[in-house]
Protein backbone atom coordinates (compact mmCIF):
# COMPACT_ATOMS: atom_id res chain seq x y z
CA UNK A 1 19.47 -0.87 -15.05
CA UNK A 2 17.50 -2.84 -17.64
CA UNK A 3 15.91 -6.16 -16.93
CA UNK A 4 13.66 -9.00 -17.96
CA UNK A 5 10.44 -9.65 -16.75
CA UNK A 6 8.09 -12.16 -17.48
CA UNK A 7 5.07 -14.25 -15.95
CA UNK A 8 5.41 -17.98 -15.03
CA UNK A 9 5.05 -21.38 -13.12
CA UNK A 10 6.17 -22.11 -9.58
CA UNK A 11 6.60 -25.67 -10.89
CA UNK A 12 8.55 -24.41 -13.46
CA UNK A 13 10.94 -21.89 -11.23
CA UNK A 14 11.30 -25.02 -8.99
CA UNK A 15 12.65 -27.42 -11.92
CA UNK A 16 15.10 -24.81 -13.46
CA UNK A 17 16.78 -23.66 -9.54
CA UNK A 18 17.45 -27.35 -8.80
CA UNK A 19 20.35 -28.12 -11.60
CA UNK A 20 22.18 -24.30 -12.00
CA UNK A 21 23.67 -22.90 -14.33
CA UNK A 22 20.85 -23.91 -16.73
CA UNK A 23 19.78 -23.14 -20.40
CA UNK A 24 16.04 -21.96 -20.17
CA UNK A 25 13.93 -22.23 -23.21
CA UNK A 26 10.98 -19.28 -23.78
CA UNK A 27 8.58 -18.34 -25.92
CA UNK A 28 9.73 -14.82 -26.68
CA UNK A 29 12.26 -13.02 -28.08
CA UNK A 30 14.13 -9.53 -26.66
CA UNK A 31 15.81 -7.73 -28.92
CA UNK A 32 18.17 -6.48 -26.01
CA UNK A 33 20.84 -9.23 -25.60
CA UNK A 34 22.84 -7.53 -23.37
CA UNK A 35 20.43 -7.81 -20.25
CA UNK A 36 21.89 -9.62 -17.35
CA UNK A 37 19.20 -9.80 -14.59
CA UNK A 38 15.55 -10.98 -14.64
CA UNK A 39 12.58 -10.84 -12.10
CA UNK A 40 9.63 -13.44 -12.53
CA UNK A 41 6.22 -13.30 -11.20
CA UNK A 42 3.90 -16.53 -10.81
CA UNK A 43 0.55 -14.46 -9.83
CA UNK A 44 0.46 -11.19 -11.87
CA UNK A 45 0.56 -9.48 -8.90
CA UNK A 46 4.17 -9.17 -7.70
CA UNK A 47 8.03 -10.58 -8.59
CA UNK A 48 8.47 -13.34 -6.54
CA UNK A 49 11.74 -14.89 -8.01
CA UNK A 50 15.12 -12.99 -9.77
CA UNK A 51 17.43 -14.94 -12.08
CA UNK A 52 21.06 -13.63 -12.78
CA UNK A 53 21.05 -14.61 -16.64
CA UNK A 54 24.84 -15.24 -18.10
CA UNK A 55 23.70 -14.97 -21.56
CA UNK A 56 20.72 -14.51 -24.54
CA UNK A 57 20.46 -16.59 -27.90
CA UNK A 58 18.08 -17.90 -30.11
CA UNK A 59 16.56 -21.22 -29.66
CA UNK A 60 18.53 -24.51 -31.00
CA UNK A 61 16.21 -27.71 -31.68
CA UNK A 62 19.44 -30.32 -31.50
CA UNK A 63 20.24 -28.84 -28.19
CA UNK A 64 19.75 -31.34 -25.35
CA UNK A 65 20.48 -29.67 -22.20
CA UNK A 66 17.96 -26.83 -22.54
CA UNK A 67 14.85 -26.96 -20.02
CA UNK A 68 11.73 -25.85 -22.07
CA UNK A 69 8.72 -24.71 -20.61
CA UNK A 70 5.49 -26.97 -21.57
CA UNK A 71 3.02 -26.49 -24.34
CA UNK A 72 5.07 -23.57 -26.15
CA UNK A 73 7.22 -22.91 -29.13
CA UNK A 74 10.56 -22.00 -28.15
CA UNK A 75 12.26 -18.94 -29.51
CA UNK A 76 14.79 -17.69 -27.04
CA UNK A 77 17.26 -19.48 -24.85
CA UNK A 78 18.16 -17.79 -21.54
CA UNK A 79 21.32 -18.81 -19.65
CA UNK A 80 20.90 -18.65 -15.87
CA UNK A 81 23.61 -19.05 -13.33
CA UNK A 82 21.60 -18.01 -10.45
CA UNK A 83 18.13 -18.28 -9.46
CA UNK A 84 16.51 -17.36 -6.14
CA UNK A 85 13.53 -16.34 -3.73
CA UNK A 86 12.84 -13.07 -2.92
CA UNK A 87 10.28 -10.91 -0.81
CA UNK A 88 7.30 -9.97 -3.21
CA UNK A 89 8.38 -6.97 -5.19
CA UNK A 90 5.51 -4.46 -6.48
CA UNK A 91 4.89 -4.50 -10.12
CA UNK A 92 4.79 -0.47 -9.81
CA UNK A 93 8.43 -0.47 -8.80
CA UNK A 94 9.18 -1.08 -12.65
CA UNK A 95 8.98 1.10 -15.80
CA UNK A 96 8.38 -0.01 -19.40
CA UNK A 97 8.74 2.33 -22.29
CA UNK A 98 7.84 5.20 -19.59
CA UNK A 99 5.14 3.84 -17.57
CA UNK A 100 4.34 2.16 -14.34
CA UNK A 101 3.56 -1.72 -14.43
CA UNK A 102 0.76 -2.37 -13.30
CA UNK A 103 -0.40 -6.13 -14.49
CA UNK A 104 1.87 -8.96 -15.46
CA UNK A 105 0.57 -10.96 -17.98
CA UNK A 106 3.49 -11.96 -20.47
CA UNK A 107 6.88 -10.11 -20.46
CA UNK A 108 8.68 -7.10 -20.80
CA UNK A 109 11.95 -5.31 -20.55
CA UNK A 110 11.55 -2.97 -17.43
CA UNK A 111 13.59 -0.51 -15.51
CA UNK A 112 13.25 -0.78 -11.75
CA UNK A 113 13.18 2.59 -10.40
CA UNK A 114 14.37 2.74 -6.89
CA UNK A 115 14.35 5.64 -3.98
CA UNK A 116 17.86 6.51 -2.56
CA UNK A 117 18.10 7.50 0.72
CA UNK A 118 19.72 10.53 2.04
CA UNK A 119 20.70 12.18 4.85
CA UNK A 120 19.14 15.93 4.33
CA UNK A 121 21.92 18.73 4.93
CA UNK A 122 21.94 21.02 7.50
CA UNK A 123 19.75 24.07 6.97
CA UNK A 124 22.57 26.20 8.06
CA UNK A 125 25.15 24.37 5.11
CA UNK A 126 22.59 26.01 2.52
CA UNK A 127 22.75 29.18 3.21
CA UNK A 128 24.89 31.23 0.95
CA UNK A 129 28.21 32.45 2.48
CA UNK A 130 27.33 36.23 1.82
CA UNK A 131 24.10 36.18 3.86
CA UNK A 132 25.78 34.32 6.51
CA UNK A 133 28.23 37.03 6.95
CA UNK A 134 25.53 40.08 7.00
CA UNK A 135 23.14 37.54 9.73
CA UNK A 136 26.45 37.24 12.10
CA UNK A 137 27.23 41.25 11.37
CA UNK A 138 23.85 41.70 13.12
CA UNK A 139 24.15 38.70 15.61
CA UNK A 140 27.37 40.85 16.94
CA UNK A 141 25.49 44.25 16.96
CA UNK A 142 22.61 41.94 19.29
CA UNK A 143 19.46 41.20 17.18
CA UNK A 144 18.50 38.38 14.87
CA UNK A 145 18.18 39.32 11.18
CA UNK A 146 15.48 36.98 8.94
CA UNK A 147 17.36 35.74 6.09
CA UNK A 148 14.86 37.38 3.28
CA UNK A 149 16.21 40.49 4.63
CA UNK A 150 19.49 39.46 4.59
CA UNK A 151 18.66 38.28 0.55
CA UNK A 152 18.09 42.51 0.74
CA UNK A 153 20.61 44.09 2.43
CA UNK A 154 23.23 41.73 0.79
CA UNK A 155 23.10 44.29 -3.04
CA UNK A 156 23.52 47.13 -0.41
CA UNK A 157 25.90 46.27 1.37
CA UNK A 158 28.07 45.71 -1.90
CA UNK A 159 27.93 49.58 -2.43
CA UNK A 160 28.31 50.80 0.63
CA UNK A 161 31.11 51.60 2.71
CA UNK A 162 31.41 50.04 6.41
CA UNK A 163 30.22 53.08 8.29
CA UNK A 164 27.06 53.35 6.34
CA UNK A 165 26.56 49.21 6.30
CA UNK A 166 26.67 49.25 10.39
CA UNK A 167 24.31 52.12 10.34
CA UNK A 168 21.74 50.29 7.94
CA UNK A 169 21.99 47.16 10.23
CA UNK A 170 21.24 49.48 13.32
CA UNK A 171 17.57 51.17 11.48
CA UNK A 172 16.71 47.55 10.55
CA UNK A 173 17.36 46.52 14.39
CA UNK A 174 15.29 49.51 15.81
CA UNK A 175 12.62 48.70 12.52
CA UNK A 176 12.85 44.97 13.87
CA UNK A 177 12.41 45.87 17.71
CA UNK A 178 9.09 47.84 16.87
CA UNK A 179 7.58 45.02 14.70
CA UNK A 180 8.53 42.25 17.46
CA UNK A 181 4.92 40.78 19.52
CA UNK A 182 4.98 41.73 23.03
CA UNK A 183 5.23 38.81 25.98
CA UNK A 184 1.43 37.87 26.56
CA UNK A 185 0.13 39.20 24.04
CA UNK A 186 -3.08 38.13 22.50
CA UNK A 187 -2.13 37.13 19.04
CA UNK A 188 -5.55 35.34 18.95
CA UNK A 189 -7.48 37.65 19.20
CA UNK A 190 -5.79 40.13 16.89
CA UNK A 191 -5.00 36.93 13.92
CA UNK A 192 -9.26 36.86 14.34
CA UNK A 193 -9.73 40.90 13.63
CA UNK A 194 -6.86 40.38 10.62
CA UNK A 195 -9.06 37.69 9.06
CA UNK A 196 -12.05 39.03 9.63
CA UNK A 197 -12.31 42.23 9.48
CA UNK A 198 -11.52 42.22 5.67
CA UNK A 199 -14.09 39.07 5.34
CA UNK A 200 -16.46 41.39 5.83
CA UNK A 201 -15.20 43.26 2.45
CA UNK A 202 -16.07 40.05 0.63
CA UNK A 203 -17.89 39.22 -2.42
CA UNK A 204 -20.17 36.22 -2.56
CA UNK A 205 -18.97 35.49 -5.66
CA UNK A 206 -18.20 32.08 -8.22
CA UNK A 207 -15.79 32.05 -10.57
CA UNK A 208 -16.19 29.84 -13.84
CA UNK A 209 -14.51 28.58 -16.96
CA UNK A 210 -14.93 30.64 -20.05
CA UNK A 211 -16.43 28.38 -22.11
CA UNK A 212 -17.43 25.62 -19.73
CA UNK A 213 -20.73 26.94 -18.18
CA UNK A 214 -20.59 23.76 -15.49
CA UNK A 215 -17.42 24.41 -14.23
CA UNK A 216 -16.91 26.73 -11.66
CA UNK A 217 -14.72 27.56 -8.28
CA UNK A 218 -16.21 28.84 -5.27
CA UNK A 219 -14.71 32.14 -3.95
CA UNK A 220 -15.37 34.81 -1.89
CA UNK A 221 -16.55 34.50 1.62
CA UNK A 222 -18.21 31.46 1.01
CA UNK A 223 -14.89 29.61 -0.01
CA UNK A 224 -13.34 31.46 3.26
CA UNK A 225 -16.22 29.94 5.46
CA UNK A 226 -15.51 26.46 3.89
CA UNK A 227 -11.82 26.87 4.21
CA UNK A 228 -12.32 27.87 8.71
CA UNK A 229 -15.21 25.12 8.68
CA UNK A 230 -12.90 22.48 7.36
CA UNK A 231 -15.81 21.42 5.23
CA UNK A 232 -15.20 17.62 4.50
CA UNK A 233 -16.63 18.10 0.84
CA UNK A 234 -16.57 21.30 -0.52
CA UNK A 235 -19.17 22.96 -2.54
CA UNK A 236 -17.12 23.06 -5.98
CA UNK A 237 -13.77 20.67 -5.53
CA UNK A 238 -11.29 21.15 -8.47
CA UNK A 239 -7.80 20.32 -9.32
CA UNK A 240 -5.30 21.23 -11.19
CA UNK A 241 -3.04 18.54 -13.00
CA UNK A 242 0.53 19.65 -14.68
CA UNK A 243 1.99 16.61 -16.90
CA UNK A 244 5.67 15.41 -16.73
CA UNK A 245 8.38 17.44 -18.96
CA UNK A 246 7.83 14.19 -21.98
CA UNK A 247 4.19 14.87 -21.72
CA UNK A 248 3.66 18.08 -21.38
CA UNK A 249 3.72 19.67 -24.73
CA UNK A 250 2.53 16.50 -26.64
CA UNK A 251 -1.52 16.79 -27.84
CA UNK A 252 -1.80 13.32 -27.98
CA UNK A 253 -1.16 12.62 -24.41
CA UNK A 254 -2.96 15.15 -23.18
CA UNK A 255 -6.32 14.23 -24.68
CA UNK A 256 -5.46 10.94 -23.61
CA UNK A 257 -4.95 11.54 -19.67
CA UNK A 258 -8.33 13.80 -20.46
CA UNK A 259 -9.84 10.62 -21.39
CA UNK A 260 -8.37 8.56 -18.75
CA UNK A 261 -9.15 11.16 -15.94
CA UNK A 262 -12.89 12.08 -16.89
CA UNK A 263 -15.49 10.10 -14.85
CA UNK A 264 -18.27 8.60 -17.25
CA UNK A 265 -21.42 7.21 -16.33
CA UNK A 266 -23.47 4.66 -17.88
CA UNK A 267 -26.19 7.22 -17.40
CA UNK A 268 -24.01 9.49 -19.08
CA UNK A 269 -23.71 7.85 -22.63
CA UNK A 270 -27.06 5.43 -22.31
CA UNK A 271 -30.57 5.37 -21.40
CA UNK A 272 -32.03 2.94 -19.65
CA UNK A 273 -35.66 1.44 -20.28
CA UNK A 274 -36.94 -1.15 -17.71
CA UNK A 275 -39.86 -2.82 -18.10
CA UNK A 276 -41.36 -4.41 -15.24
CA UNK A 277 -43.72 -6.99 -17.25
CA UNK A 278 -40.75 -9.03 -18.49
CA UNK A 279 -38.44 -8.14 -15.40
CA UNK A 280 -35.31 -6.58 -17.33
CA UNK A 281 -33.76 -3.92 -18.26
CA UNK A 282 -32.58 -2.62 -21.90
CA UNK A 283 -29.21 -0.23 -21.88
CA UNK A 284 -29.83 1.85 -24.96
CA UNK A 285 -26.50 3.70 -25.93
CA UNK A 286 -26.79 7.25 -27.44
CA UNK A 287 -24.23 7.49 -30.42
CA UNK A 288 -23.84 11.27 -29.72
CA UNK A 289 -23.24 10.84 -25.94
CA UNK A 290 -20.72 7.80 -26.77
CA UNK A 291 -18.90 10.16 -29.67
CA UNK A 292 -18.70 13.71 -26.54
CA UNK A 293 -17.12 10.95 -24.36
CA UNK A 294 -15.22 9.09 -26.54
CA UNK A 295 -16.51 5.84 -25.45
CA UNK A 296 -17.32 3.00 -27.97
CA UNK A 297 -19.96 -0.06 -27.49
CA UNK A 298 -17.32 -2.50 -25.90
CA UNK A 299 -16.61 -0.73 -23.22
CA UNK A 300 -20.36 -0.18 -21.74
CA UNK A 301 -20.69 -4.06 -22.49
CA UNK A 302 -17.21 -4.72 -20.85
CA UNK A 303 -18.21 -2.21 -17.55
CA UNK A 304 -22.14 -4.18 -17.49
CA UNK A 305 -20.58 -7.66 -17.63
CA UNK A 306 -18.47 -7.15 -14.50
CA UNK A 307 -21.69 -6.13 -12.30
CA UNK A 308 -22.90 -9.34 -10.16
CA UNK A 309 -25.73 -10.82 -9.96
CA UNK A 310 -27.19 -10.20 -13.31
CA UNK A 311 -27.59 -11.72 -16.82
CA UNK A 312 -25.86 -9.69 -19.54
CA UNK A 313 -27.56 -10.42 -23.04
CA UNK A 314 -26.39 -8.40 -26.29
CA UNK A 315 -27.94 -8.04 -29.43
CA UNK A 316 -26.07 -9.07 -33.35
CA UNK A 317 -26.38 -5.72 -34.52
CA UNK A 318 -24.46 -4.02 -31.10
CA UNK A 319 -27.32 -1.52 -30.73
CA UNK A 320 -28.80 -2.53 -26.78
CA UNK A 321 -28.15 -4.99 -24.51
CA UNK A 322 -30.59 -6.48 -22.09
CA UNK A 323 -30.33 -7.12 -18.14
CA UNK A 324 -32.02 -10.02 -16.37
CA UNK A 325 -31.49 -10.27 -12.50
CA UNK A 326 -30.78 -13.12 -11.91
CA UNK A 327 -32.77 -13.27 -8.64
CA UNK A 328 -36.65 -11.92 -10.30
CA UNK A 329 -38.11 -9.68 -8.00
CA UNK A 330 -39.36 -5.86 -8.19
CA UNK A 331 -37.00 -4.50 -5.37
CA UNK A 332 -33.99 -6.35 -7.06
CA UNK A 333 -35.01 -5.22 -10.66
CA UNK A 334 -34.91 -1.63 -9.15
CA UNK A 335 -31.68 -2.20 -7.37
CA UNK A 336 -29.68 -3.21 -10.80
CA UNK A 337 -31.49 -0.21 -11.94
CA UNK A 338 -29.78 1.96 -9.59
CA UNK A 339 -26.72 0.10 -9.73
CA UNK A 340 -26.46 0.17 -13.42
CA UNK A 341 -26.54 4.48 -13.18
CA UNK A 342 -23.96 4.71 -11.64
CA UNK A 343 -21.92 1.97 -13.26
CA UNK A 344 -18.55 3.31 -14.40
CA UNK A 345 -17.59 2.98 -17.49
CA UNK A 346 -14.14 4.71 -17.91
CA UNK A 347 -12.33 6.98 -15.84
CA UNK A 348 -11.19 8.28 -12.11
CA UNK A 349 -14.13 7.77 -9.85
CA UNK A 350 -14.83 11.34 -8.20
CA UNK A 351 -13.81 13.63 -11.51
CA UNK A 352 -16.73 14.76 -13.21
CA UNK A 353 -15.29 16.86 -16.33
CA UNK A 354 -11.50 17.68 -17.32
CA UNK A 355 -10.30 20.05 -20.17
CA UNK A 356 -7.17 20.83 -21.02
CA UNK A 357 -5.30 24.21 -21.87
CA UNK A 358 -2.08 25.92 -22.86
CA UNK A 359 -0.45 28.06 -19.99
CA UNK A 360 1.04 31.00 -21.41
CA UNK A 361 3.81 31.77 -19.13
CA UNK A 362 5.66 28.09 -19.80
CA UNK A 363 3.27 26.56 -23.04
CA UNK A 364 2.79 23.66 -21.64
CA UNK A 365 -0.69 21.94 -21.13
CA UNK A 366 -2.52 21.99 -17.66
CA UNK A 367 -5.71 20.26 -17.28
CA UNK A 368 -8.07 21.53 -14.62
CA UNK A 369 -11.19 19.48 -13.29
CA UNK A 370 -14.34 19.43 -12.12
CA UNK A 371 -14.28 16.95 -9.19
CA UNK A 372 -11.01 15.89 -7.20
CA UNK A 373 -9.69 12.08 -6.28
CA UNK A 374 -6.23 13.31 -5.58
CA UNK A 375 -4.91 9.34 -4.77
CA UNK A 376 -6.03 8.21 -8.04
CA UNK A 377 -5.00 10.45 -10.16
CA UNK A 378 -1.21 10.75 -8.41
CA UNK A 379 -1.12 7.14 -9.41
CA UNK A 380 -1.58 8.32 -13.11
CA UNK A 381 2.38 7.89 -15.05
CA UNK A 382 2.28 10.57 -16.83
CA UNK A 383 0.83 13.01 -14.04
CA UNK A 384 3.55 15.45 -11.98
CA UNK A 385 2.82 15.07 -8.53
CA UNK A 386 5.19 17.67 -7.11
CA UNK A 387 3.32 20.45 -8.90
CA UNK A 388 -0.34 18.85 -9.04
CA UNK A 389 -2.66 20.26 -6.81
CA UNK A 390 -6.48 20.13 -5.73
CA UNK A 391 -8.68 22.46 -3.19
CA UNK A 392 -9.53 19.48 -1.49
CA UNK A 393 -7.64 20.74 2.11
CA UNK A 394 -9.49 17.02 3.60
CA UNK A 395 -8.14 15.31 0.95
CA UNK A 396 -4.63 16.60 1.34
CA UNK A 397 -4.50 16.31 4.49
CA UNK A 398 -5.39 12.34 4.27
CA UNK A 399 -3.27 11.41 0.84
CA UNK A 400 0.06 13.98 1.56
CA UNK A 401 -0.14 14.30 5.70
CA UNK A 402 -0.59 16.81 7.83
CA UNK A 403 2.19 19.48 7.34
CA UNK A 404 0.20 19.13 3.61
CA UNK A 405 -2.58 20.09 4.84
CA UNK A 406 -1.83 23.04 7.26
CA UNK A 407 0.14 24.60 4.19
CA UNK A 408 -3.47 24.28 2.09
CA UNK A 409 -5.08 25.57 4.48
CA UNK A 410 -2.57 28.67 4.41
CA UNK A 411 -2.43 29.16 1.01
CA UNK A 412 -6.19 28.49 0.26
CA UNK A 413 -7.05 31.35 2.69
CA UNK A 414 -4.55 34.10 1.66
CA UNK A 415 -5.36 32.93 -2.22
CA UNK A 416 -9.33 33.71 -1.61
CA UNK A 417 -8.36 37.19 0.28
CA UNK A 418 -5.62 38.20 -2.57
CA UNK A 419 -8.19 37.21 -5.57
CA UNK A 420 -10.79 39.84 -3.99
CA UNK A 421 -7.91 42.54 -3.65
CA UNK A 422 -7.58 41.92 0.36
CA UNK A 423 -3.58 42.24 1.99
CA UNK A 424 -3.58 39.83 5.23
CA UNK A 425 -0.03 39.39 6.97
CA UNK A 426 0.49 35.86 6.50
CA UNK A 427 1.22 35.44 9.90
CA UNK A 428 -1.95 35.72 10.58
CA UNK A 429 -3.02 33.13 8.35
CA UNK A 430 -0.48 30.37 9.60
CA UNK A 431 -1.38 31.04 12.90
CA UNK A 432 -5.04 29.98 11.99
CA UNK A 433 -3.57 26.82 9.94
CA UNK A 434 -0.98 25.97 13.05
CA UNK A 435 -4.56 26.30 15.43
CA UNK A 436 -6.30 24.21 12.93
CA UNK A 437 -4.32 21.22 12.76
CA UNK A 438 -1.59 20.82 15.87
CA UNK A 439 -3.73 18.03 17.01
CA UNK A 440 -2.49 16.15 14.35
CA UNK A 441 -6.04 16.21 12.08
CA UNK A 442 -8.05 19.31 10.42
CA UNK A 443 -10.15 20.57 13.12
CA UNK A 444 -12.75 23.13 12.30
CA UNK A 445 -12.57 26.87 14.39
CA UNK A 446 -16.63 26.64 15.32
CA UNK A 447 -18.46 24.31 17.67
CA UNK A 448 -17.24 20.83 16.39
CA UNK A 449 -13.32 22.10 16.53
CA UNK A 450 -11.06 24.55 18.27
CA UNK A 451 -13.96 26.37 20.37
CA UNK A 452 -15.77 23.17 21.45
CA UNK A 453 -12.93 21.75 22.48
CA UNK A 454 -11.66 24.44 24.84
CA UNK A 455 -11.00 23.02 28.55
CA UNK A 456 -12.79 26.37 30.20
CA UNK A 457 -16.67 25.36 30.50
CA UNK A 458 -17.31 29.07 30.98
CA UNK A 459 -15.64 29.70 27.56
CA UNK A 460 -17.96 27.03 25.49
CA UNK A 461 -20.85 27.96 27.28
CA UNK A 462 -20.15 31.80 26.23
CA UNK A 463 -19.82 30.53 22.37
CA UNK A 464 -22.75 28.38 21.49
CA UNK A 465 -25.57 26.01 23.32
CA UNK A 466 -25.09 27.16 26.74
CA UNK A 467 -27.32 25.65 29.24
CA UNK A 468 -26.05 21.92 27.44
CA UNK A 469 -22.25 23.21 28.86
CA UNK A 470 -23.19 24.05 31.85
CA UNK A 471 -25.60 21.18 32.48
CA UNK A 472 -22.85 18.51 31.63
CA UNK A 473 -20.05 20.45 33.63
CA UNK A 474 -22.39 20.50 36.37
CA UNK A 475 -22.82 16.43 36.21
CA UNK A 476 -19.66 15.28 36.06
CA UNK A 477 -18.33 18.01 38.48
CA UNK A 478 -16.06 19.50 36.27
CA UNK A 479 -13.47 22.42 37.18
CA UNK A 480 -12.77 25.81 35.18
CA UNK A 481 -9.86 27.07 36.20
CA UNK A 482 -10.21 30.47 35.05
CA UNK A 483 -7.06 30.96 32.54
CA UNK A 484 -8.61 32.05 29.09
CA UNK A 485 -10.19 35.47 27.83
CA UNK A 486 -13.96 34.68 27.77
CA UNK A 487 -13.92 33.18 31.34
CA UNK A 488 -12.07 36.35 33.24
CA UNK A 489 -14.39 38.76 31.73
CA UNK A 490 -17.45 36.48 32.44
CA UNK A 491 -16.50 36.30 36.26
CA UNK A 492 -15.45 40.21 35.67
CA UNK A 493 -11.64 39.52 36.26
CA UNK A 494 -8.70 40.96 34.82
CA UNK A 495 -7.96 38.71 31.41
CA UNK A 496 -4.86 36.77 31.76
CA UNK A 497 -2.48 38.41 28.68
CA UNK A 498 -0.59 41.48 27.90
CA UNK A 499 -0.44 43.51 31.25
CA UNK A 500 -3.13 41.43 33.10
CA UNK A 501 -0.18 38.49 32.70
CA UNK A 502 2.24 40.11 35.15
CA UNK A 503 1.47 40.05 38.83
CA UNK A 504 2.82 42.43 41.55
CA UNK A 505 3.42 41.09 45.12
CA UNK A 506 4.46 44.08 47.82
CA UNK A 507 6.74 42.24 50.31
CA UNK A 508 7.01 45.22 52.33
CA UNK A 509 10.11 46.89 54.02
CA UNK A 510 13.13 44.69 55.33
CA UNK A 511 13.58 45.10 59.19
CA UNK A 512 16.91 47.29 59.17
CA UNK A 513 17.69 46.99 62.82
């Protein structure tokens, strides 16, 4: 539903709530005079106050009774009946012709998009009736039938007559039976050979952009090695942005997101001359830079003038402008130095480069980056986040949650194996992302994760920096108690899985008499 919005005075909001209904004089005029609800905001920063308005007309002088705001020119007369408090709504919770709000500095007419809650269905209530038929069929015969199977059987079953369905049910039971893990056994271990036994078939390999020599993806066994490390940063971090359905196939706002997403520098577009005689700095702008970035003299004067601490001086002819600190000194003229590289200018902090191309299966645009800052560029209106993605597992993991980040981590690894031509079950490979982040965070698989956090001393010590394991166990008197792999075959015991699990006591012979 559509509404009014509009920046103004507590004073103000206090004078028109104390005689309602009241006539309201403003200093703008909506063309929508059918909108019945308004939401006013006294910092900028949030909508502190919502008026139920009765009615919309234009602005009579001889009217008496109106209540006009000071030092304006009335245009517009609202009509409110009811006026009251309410808990600081976000600006962001409002749309105006298709984006987010995101300052409040006059008015608008805004739509106020809200989340509705639901109760999710059941899983079972989703599943089609037909595949719920064949899973009970082979619930009755005494096995449990995956539902992707099911999907399969389900065109079978249409041609085939009863006899021949029952029998197909019974092969996929004995098919089933053979496939099943055993009790105890070490899934570990084997998950471990899966992965890396075809890691050794690996290519150390990078993948790049045709076209865009700078840009390129890790692969290979090196991206495989980041992905088990749970490398904070990783060596090449890229995303890949899909647009909303409005924006998608428009040129215009896809070289403008470009524009908004790509990171620039004042290095990037200027050079900067200090000399140390005078003590200041000149920022020299380079046309060609400026035109390759689309970035025009303003804004580098705009991005300076917001740095503290410093004295921004331009010249008439907008060609340089000169830094003074304001505090003279050599180790604070090299500081603003510093600072002033790295000043940005424009742009998502974290995203180097972005270009844009056509996808050919749906021809729409997707822009792919060099860099990732996954928060920031959600935030962006016109971005899809459902579909937007980055190889950033950390990153996921911290913006989306955890369940986001164990299904990176899964599809990250079996997208590396597949691009060099490798087949892992993907059992495998969830198995390593369940490992990876049960605890609740992304834990590597080496020494500062999973295998240095083991509670057997003998099994750290066996892994890496052994005398430091034993040394510290040793101090602080601490107890192995024998139940892992490493530790049985250290102390040259049977390991504690598959038929070293089971245990046979002889109770000997009842006394018959």
């Amino acid at each position: 539903m559509k509404a009014l919005v509009w920046k103004d005075t507590k004073k103000n909001m206090e004078s028109l709530g104390k005689n309602l209904p009241r006539k309201y004089a403003v200093n703008f005029s909506p063309r929508d005079q059918s909108i019945k609800e308004g939401f006013i905001s006294v910092d900028g920063k949030a909508f502190t106050f919502r008026a139920v308005i009765d009615s919309i007309s234009p602005y009579d002088e001889t009217d008496q009774s109106v209540l006009k705001k000071k030092n304006i020119s009335p245009k517009t007369v609202l009509e409110i009946t009811v006026l009251e408090k309410v808990d600081p709504i976000p600006l962001i919770e409002f749309k105006a012709s298709g984006k987010y709000l995101k300052e409040m500095k006059t008015w608008n007419i805004a739509e106020r998009s809200q989340t509705e809650m639901k109760e999710k269905e059941a899983y079972a209530g989703t599943i089609p009736k037909d595949i719920n038929e064949i899973v009970e069929d082979a619930r009755k015969i005494g096995f449990s039938l995956p539902l992707t199977v099911a999907d399969d059987v389900l065109k079978y079953k249409k041609s085939m007559d009863k006899k021949d369905y029952l029998h197909l049910l019974k092969r996929l039971q004995e098919d089933i039976s053979k496939k099943e893990i055993d009790p105890h056994e070490a899934v570990g271990i084997i998950a471990a050979q899966s992965i890396g036994e075809p890691g050794t078939q690996m290519t150390m390999r990078t993948f790049h952009f045709a076209g865009v020599r700078e840009m390129n993806v890790t692969l290979g066994l090196p991206r495989l090695i980041e992905i088990v490390d749970a490398r904070r940063i990783p060596s090449t971090p890229s995303m890949t942005i899909y647009l909303k359905k409005e924006f998608s196939k428009s040129d215009d706002s896809v070289m403008s997101v470009v524009k908004e997403l790509e990171n620039t520098s004042l290095i990037d577009v200027a050079d900067i001359v200090t000399n140390v005689a005078e003590m200041y700095l000149t920022v020299k702008p380079n046309a060609e830079r400026m035109k390759e970035r689309i970035v025009v003299f303003n804004d580098i004067l705009d991005a300076t003038e917001k740095v503290k601490g410093i004295t921004v001086i331009k010249d008439d002819k907008d060609q340089e402008i000169t830094v003074k600190p304001q505090q003279e000194s050599f180790k604070k003229l090299y500081q603003v130095q510093e600072q002033l590289k790295t000043l940005t200018i424009k742009g998502i902090p974290g995203i180097k480069r972005a270009i844009a191309r056509i996808d050919p299966s749906t021809k729409e645009w997707v822009i792919y980056t060099q860099g990732s800052n996954l928060k920031d560029v959600l935030e962006l209106d016109e971005v899809d986040g459902n579909r937007t993605y980055t190889n950033d597992i950390i990153e996921i993991a911290t913006v989306l949650g955890i369940e986001a980040g164990r299904n990176a981590i899964f599809m990250e690894s079996q997208r590396t194996l597949q691009e060099q031509g490798l087949e892992v079950d993907q059992r495998h490979l969830m198995l390593m992302a369940d490992m990876m982040t049960f605890g609740g965070g992304v834990r590597a698989v080496g020494r500062q994760g999973i295998s240095g956090r083991k509670s057997s001393v003998l099994a750290r010590a066996a892994f890496e920096i052994t005398t430091k394991h034993l040394l510290r166990a040793g101090l602080i008197g601490e107890v192995d108690p024998l139940s892992g792999v490493a530790e049985n075959i250290i102390v040259g015991q049977p390991i504690t899985l598959g038929t070293g699990a089971v245990n046979l006591v002889y109770k000997g012979l009842k006394n018959t008499k």
